[in-house]
Protein backbone atom coordinates (compact mmCIF):
# COMPACT_ATOMS: atom_id res chain seq x y z
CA UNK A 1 0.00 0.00 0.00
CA UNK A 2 2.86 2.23 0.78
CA UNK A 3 4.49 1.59 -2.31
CA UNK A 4 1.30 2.56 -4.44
CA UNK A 5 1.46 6.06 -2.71
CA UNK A 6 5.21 6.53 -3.32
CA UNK A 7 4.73 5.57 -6.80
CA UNK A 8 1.08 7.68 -7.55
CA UNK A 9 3.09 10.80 -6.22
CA UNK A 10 5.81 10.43 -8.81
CA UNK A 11 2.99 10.75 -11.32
CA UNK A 12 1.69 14.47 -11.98
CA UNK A 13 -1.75 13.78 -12.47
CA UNK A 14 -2.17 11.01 -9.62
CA UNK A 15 -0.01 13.84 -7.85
CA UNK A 16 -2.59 16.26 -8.22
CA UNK A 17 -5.67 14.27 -7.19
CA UNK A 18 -3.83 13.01 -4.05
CA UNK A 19 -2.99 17.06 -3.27
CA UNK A 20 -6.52 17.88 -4.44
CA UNK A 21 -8.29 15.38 -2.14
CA UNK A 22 -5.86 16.36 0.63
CA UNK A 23 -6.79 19.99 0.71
CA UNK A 24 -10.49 18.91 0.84
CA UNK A 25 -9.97 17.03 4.23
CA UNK A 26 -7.86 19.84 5.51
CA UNK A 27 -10.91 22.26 5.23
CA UNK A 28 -13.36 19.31 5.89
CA UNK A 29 -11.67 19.20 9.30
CA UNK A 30 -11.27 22.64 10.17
CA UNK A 31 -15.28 22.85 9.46
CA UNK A 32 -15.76 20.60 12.30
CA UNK A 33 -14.14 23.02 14.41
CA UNK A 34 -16.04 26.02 14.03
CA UNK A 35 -19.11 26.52 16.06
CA UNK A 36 -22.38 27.68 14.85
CA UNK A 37 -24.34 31.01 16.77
CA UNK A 38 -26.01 31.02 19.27
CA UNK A 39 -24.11 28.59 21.03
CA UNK A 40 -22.12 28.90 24.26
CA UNK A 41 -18.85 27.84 23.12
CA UNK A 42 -17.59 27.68 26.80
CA UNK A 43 -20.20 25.45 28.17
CA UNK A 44 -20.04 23.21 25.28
CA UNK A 45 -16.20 22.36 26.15
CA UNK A 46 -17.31 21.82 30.08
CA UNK A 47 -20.21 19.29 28.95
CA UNK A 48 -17.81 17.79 26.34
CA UNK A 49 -14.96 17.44 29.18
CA UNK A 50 -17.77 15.30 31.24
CA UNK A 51 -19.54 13.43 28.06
CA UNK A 52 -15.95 12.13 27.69
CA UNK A 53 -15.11 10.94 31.06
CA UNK A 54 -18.90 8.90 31.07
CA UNK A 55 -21.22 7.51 28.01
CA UNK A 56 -22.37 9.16 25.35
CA UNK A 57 -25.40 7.64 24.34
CA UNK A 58 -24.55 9.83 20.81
CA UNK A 59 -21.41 8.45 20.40
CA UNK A 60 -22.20 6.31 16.90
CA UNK A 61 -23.47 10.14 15.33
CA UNK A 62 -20.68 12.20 16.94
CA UNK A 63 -18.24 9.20 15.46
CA UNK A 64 -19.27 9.65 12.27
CA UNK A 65 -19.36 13.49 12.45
CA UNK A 66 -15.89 13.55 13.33
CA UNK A 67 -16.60 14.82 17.12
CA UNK A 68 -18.44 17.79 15.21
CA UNK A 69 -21.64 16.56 17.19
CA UNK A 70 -21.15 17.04 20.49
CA UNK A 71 -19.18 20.32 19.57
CA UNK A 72 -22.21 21.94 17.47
CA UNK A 73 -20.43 23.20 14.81
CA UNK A 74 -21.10 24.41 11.31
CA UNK A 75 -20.72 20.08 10.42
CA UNK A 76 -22.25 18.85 13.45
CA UNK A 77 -24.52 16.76 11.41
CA UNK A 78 -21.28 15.27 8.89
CA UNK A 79 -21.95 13.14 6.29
CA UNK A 80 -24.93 11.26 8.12
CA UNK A 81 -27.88 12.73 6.39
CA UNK A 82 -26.76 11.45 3.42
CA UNK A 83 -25.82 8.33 4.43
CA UNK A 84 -29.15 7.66 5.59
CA UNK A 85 -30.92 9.29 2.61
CA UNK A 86 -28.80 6.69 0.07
CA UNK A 87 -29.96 3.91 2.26
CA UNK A 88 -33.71 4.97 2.17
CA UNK A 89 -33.41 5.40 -1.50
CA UNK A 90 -31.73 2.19 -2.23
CA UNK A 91 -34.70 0.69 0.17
CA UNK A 92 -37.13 2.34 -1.91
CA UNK A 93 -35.72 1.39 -4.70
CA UNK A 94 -36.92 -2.36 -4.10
CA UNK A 95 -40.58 -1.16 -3.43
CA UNK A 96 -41.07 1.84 -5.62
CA UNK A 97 -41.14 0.70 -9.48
CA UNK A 98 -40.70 4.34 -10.96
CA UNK A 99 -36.73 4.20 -9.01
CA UNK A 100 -36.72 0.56 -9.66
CA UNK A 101 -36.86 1.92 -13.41
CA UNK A 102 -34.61 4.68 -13.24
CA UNK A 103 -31.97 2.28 -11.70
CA UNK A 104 -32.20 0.43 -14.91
CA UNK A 105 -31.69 3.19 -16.90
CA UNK A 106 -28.11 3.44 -16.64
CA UNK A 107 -26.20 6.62 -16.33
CA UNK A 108 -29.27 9.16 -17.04
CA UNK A 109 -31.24 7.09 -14.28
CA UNK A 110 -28.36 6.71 -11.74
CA UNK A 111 -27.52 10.66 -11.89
CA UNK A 112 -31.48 11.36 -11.27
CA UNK A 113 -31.51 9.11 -8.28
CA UNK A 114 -28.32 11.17 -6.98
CA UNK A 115 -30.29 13.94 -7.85
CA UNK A 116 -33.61 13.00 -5.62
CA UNK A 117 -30.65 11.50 -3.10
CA UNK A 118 -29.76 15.49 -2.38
CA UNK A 119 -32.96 16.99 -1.92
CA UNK A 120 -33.28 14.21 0.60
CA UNK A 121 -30.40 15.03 2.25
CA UNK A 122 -31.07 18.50 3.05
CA UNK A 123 -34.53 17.58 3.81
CA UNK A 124 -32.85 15.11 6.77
CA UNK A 125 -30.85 17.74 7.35
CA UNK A 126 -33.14 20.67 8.72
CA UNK A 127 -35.06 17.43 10.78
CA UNK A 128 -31.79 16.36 11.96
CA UNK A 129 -30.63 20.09 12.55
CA UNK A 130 -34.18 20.92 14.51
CA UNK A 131 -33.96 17.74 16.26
CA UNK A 132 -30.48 18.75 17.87
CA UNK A 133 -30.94 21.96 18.81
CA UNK A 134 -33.86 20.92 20.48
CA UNK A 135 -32.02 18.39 22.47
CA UNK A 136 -29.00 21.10 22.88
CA UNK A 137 -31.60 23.52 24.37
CA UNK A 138 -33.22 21.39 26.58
CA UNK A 139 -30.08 19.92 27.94
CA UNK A 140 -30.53 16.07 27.55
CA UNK A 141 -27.76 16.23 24.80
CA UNK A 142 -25.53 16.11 28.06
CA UNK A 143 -27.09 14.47 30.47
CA UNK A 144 -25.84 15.22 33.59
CA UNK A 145 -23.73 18.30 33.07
CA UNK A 146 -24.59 21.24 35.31
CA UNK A 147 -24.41 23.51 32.42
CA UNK A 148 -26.11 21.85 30.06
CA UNK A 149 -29.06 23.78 30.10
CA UNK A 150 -27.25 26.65 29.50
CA UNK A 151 -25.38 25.43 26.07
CA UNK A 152 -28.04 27.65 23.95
CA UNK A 153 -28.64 30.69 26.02
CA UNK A 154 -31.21 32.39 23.63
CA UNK A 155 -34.16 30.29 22.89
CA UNK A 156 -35.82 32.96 20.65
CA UNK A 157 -37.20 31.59 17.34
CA UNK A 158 -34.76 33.54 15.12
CA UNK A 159 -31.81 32.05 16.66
CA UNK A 160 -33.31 28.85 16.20
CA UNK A 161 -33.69 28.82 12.48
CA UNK A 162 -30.33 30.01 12.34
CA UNK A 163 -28.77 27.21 14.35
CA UNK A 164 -30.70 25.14 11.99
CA UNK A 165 -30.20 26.92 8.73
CA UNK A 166 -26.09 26.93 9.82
CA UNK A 167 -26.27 23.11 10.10
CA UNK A 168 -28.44 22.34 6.82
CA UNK A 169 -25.70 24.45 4.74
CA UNK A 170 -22.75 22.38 6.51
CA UNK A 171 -24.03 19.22 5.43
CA UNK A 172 -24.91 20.11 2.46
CA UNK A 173 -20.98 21.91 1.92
CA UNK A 174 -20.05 18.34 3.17
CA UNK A 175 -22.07 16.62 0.51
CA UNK A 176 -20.42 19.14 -1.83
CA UNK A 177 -16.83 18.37 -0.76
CA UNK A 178 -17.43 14.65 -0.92
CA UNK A 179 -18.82 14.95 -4.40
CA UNK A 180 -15.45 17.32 -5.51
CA UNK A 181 -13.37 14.20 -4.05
CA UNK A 182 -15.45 11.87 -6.11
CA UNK A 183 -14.97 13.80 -9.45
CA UNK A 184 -11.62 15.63 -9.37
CA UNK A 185 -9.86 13.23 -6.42
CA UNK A 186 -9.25 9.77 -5.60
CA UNK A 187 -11.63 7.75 -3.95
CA UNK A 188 -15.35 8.03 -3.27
CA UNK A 189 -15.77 11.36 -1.58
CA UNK A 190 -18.18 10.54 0.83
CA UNK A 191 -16.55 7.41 2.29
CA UNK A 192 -13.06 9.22 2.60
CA UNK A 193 -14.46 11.72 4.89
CA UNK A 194 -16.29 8.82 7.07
CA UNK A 195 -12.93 7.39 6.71
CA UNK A 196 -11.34 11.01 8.21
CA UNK A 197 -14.17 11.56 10.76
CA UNK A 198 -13.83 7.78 12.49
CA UNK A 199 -9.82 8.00 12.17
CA UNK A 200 -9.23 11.82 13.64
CA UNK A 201 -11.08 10.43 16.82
CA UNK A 202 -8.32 7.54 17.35
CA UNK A 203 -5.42 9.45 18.58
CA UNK A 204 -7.98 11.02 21.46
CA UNK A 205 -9.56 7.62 22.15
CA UNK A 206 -6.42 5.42 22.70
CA UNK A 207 -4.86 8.00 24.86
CA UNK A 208 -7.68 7.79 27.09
CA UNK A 209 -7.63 3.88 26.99
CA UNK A 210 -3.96 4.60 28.45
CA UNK A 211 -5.16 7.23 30.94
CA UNK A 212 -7.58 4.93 32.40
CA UNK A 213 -5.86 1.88 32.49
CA UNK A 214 -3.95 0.73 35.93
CA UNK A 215 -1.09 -1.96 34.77
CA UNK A 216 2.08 -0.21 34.09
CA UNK A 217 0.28 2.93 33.81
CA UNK A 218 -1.83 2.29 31.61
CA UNK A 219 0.90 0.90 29.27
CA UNK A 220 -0.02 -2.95 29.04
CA UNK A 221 -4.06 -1.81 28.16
CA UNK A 222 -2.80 0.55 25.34
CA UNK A 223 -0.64 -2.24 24.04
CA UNK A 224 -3.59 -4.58 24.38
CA UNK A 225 -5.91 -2.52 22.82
CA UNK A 226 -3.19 -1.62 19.74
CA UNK A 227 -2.86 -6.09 19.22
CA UNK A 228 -6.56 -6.47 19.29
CA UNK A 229 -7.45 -3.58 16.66
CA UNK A 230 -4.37 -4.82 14.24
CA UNK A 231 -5.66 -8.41 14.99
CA UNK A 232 -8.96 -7.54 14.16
CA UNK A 233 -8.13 -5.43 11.25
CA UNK A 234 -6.16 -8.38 9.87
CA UNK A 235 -9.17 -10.65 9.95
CA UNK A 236 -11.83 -8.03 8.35
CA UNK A 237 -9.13 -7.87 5.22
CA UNK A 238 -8.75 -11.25 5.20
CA UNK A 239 -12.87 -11.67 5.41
CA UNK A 240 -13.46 -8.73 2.89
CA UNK A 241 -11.73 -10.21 0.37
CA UNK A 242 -13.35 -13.35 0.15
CA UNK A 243 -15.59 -14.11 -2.38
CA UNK A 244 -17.04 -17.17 -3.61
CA UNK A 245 -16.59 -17.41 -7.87
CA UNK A 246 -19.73 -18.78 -9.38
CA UNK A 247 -18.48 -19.82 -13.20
CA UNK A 248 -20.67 -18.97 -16.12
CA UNK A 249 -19.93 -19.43 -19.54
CA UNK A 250 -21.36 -17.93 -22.93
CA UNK A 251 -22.29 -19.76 -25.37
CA UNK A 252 -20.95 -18.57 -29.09
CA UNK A 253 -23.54 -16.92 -31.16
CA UNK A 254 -22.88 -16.19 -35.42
CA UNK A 255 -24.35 -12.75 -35.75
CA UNK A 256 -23.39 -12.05 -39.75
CA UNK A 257 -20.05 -13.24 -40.26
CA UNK A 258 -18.92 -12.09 -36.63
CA UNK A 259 -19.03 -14.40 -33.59
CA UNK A 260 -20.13 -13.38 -30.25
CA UNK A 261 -19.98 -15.12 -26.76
CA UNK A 262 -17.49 -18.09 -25.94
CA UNK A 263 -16.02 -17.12 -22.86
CA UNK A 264 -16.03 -17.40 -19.50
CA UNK A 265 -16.28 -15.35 -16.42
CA UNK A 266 -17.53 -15.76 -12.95
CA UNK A 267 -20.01 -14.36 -10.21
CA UNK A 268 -18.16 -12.63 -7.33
CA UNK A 269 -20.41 -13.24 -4.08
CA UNK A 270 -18.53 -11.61 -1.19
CA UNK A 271 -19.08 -13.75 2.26
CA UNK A 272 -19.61 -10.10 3.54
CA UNK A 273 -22.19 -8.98 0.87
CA UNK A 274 -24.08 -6.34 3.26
CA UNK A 275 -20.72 -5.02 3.82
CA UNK A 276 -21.29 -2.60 7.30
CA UNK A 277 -25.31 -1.18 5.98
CA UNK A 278 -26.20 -3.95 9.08
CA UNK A 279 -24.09 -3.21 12.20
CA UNK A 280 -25.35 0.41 11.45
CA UNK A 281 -28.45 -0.15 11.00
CA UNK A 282 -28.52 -2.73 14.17
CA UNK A 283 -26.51 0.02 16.52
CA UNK A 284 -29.61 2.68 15.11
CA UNK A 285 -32.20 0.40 16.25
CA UNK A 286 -30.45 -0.15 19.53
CA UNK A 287 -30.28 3.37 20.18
CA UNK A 288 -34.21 4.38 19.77
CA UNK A 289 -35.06 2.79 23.27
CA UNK A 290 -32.48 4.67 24.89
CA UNK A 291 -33.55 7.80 23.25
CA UNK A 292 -37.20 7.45 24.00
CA UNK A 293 -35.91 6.91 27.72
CA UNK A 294 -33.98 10.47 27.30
CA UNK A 295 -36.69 12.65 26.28
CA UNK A 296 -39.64 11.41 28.26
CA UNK A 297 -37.24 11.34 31.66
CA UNK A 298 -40.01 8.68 33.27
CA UNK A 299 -39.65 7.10 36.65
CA UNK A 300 -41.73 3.83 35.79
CA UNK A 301 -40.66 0.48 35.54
CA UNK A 302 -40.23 0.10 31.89
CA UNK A 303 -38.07 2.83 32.22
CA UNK A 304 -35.60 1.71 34.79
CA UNK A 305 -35.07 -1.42 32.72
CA UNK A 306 -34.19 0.29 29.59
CA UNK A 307 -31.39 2.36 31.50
CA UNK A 308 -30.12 -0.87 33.05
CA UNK A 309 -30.04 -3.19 30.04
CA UNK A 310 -29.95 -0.97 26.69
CA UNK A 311 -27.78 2.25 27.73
CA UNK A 312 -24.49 1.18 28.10
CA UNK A 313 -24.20 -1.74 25.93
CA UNK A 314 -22.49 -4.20 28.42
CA UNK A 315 -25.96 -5.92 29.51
CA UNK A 316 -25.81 -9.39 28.10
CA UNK A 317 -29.59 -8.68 26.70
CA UNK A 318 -27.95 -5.28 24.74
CA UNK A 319 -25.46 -7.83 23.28
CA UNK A 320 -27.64 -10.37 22.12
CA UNK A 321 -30.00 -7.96 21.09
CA UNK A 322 -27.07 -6.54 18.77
CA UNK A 323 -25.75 -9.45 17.25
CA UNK A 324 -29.45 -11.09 16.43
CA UNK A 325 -30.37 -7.63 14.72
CA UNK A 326 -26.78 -7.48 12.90
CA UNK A 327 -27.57 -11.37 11.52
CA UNK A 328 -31.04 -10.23 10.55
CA UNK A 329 -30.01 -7.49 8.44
CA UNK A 330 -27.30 -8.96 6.96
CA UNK A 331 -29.87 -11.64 5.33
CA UNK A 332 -32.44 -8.76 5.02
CA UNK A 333 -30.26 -6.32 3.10
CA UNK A 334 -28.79 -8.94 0.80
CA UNK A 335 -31.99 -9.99 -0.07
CA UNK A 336 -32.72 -6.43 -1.58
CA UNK A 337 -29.20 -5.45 -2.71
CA UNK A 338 -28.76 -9.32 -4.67
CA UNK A 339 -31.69 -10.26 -7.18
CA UNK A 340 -30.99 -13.88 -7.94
CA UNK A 341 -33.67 -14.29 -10.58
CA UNK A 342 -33.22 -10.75 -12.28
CA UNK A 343 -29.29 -12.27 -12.42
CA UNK A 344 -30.84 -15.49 -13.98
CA UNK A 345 -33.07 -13.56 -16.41
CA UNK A 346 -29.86 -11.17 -17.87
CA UNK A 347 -27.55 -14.58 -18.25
CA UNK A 348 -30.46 -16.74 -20.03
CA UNK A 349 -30.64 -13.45 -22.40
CA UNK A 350 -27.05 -12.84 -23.78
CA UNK A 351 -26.49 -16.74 -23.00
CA UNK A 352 -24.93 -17.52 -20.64
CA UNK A 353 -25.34 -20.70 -18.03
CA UNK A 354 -23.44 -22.08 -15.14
CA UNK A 355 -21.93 -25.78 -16.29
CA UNK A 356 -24.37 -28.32 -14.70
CA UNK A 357 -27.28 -25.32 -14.02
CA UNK A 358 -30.22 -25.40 -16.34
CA UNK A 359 -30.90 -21.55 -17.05
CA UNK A 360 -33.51 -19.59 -15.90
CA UNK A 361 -35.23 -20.81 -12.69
CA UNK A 362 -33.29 -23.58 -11.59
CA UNK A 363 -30.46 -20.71 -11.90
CA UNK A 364 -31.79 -18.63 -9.58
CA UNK A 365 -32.31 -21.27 -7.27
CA UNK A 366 -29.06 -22.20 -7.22
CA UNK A 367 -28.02 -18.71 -6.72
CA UNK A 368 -30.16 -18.10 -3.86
CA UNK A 369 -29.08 -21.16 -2.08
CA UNK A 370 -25.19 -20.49 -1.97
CA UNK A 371 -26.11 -16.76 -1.49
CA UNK A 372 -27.98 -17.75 1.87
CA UNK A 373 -24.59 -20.64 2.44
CA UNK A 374 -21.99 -17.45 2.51
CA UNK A 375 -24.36 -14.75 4.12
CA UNK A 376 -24.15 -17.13 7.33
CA UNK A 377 -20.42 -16.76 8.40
CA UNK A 378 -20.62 -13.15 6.74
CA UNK A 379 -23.33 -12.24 9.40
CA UNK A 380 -21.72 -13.85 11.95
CA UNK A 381 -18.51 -12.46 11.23
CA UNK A 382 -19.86 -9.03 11.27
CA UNK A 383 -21.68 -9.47 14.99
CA UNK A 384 -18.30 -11.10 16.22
CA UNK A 385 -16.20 -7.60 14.69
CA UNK A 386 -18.85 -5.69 16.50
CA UNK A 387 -18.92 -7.32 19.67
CA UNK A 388 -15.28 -7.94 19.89
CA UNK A 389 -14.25 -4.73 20.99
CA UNK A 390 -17.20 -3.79 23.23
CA UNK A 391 -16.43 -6.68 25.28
CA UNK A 392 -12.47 -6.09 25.40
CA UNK A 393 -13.89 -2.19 26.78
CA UNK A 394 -16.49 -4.17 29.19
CA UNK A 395 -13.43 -6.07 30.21
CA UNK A 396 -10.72 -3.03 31.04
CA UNK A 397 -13.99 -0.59 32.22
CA UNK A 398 -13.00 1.91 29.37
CA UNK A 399 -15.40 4.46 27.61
CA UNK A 400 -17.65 2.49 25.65
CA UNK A 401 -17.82 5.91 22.73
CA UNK A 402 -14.45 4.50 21.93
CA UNK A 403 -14.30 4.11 18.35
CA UNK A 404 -12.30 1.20 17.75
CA UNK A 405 -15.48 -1.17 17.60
CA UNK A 406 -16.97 -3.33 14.66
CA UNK A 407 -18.48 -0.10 12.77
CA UNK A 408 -15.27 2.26 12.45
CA UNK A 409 -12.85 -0.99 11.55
CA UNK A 410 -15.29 -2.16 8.80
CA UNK A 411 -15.43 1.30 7.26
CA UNK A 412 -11.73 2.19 7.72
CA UNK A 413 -10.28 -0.77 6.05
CA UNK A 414 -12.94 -0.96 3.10
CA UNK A 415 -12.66 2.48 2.74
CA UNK A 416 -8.75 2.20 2.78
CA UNK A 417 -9.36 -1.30 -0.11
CA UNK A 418 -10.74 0.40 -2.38
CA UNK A 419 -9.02 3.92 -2.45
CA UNK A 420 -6.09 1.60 -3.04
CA UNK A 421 -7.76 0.14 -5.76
CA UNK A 422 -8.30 2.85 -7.30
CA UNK A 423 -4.82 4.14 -6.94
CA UNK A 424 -3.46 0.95 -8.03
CA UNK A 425 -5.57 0.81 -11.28
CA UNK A 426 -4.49 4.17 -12.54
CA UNK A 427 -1.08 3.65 -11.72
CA UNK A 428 -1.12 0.04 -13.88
CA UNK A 429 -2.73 2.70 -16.88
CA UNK A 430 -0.04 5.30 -16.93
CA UNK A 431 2.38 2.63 -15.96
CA UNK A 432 1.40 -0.33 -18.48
CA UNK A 433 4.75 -2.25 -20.20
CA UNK A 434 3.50 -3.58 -23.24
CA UNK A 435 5.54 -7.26 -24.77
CA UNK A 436 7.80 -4.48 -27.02
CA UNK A 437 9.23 -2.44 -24.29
């Protein structure tokens, strides 16, 4: 990987994309240091000071915001509300026939569905953006801080739908950074800045982990923490690159005195096909109890055992509540994402057939059945990633916000796969040797 980088900044142009996507980051990251008005910047750092010491029961937003949540600044909201616009659009997708279409379309339909993807965005956005100054203003976005009341200290209307108006433009100037990386840089913009957001947070996060620790100072925990994360970052390569090669061949076709077809190629099924849409939408789910616990501050029963077994996430019921809902939808979004008999359909029409596989239905059958084969270690794999580190933190009594769980290694290593890729495959085009050279 190291020598790809050396070698793409020898090249101008690969020079220039690396330098241009660089830049980008650099002002991604000092937007996610400037606070928005109307905000107490003083208070925020005293609430922060104590949200870091305890639980944040925000943690998963702030992580993908890059900190910027907590902090209420101009990106407090990050690249989430489009994250979670492209999912509902790709769920919609499946049950609306008119984006089922335009999916189909090919480039004109994929650039409208981008298009509907950013008014959805910004629409999420000023919800999102209401939704958190509310909780600033009422002070349950720090729950027990003295001064966390006192975050917002106007609470007239104007200053309101400024605070909101102020967040809505960050994310969408986040959107449009991400989308300058995608065309002019290297990479897909939007998953290098997740990749920047979860990764700034690490330096802060171990050096807590050694601050709280007791053996040697905190020295043998840091180290501990350090094996487990390269350990575990070992194994999600290893799992992420797995894939299980279906063979199909064409059969040759005499179209006027040309011949088509003859070859053969192969289905890649990844064992991790859902890649990390379940642990987030698993830790999402997880997190609505705890909310609804927040706001409503009841003293009933129901209420007391929500705080005790779905707030922290060391209960055994919040675990096996978290690794049942990753294995469900890692079946459930494979099952939209992966069309076995629309893949069946578009090999029986150009020709093609796996060797010993009648086409058509008995195809997709076939399909289906080894897609549900590798979808079971692939789930499981992905609950073991994200329990893994919550129960090495259970274990040492560290913060559980601390990134380096199942969500932020998934995204930082198949964020850092591809961008390699990518570099990779330009470098082999400027760099080709052809049998005469």
């Amino acid at each position: 990987m190291l020598t790809a980088f050396a070698q793409a900044f020898k090249t101008p142009d690969l020079r220039k994309k690396l330098l241009f996507t660089l830049g980008i980051i650099v002002l991604y990251r000092m937007g996610t240091h400037v606070p928005i008005p109307g905000v107490s910047y003083k208070n925020v750092q005293i609430c922060v000071d104590q949200a870091q010491q305890g639980n944040s029961l925000f943690g998963l937003v702030n992580m993908f915001s890059g900190g910027a949540l907590l902090q209420i600044t101009i990106f407090a909201l990050g690249i989430m509300p489009y994250i979670t616009a492209s999912i509902i659009l790709q769920l919609l997708t499946v049950v609306i026939p008119r984006l089922e279409a335009l999916k189909k379309e090919g480039q004109a339909g994929t650039a409208k569905i981008t298009q509907y993807t950013r008014y959805l965005t910004v629409a999420l956005a000023v919800l999102q953006g209401t939704g958190l100054v509310a909780t600033a203003r009422s002070g349950a976005l720090f729950s027990g801080c003295q001064v966390a009341s006192e975050i917002v200290p106007n609470h007239s209307i104007f200053t309101t739908i400024t605070m909101v108006v102020t967040m809505t433009a960050g994310t969408a100037a986040v959107m449009w950074l991400g989308e300058l990386i995608t065309d002019r840089g290297i990479g897909n913009g939007m998953s290098i800045l997740m990749f920047i957001s979860i990764a700034s947070s690490f330096p802060t996060s171990l050096w807590a982990i050694k601050k709280q620790g007791h053996l040697a100072q905190g020295w043998i925990e840091f180290g501990t923490v350090i094996l487990v994360g390269l350990v575990m970052v070992a194994l999600v390569v290893f799992v992420e690159q797995a894939q299980r090669r279906i063979p199909v061949q064409y059969a040759k076709r005499m179209i006027g005195r040309r011949s088509y077809g003859g070859t053969s190629t192969y289905i890649p099924l990844k064992v991790n096909q859902a890649g990390v849409i379940p642990v987030i939408f698993a830790s999402s789910l997880l997190y609505i109890p705890a909310l609804i616990v927040q706001f409503s501050n009841s003293t009933a029963g129901w209420a007391t055992w929500i705080k005790d077994n779905f707030v922290k996430g060391d209960h055994p019921y919040y675990i096996i509540s978290y690794f049942l809902l990753i294995v469900f939808f890692a079946f459930f979004y494979v099952a939209i994402s992966f069309n076995p008999e629309e893949v069946a359909d578009n090999m029986k029409k150009y020709g093609g057939f796996i060797p010993g596989i009648r086409a058509g239905r008995p195809t997709a059958e076939y399909l289906s059945y080894v897609l549900n084969r590798i979808t079971w270690p692939g789930s499981l794999y992905l609950g073991l990633i994200a329990l893994v580190p919550t129960m090495a933190l259970v274990i040492f009594g560290a913060n559980q916000s601390f990134p380096l769980g199942g969500t932020s290694i998934l995204i930082i290593v198949g964020v850092g796969l591809e961008t390699v890729k990518q570099i990779e495959s330009q470098l082999q085009q400027r760099n080709y040797e052809g049998f005469l050279r």
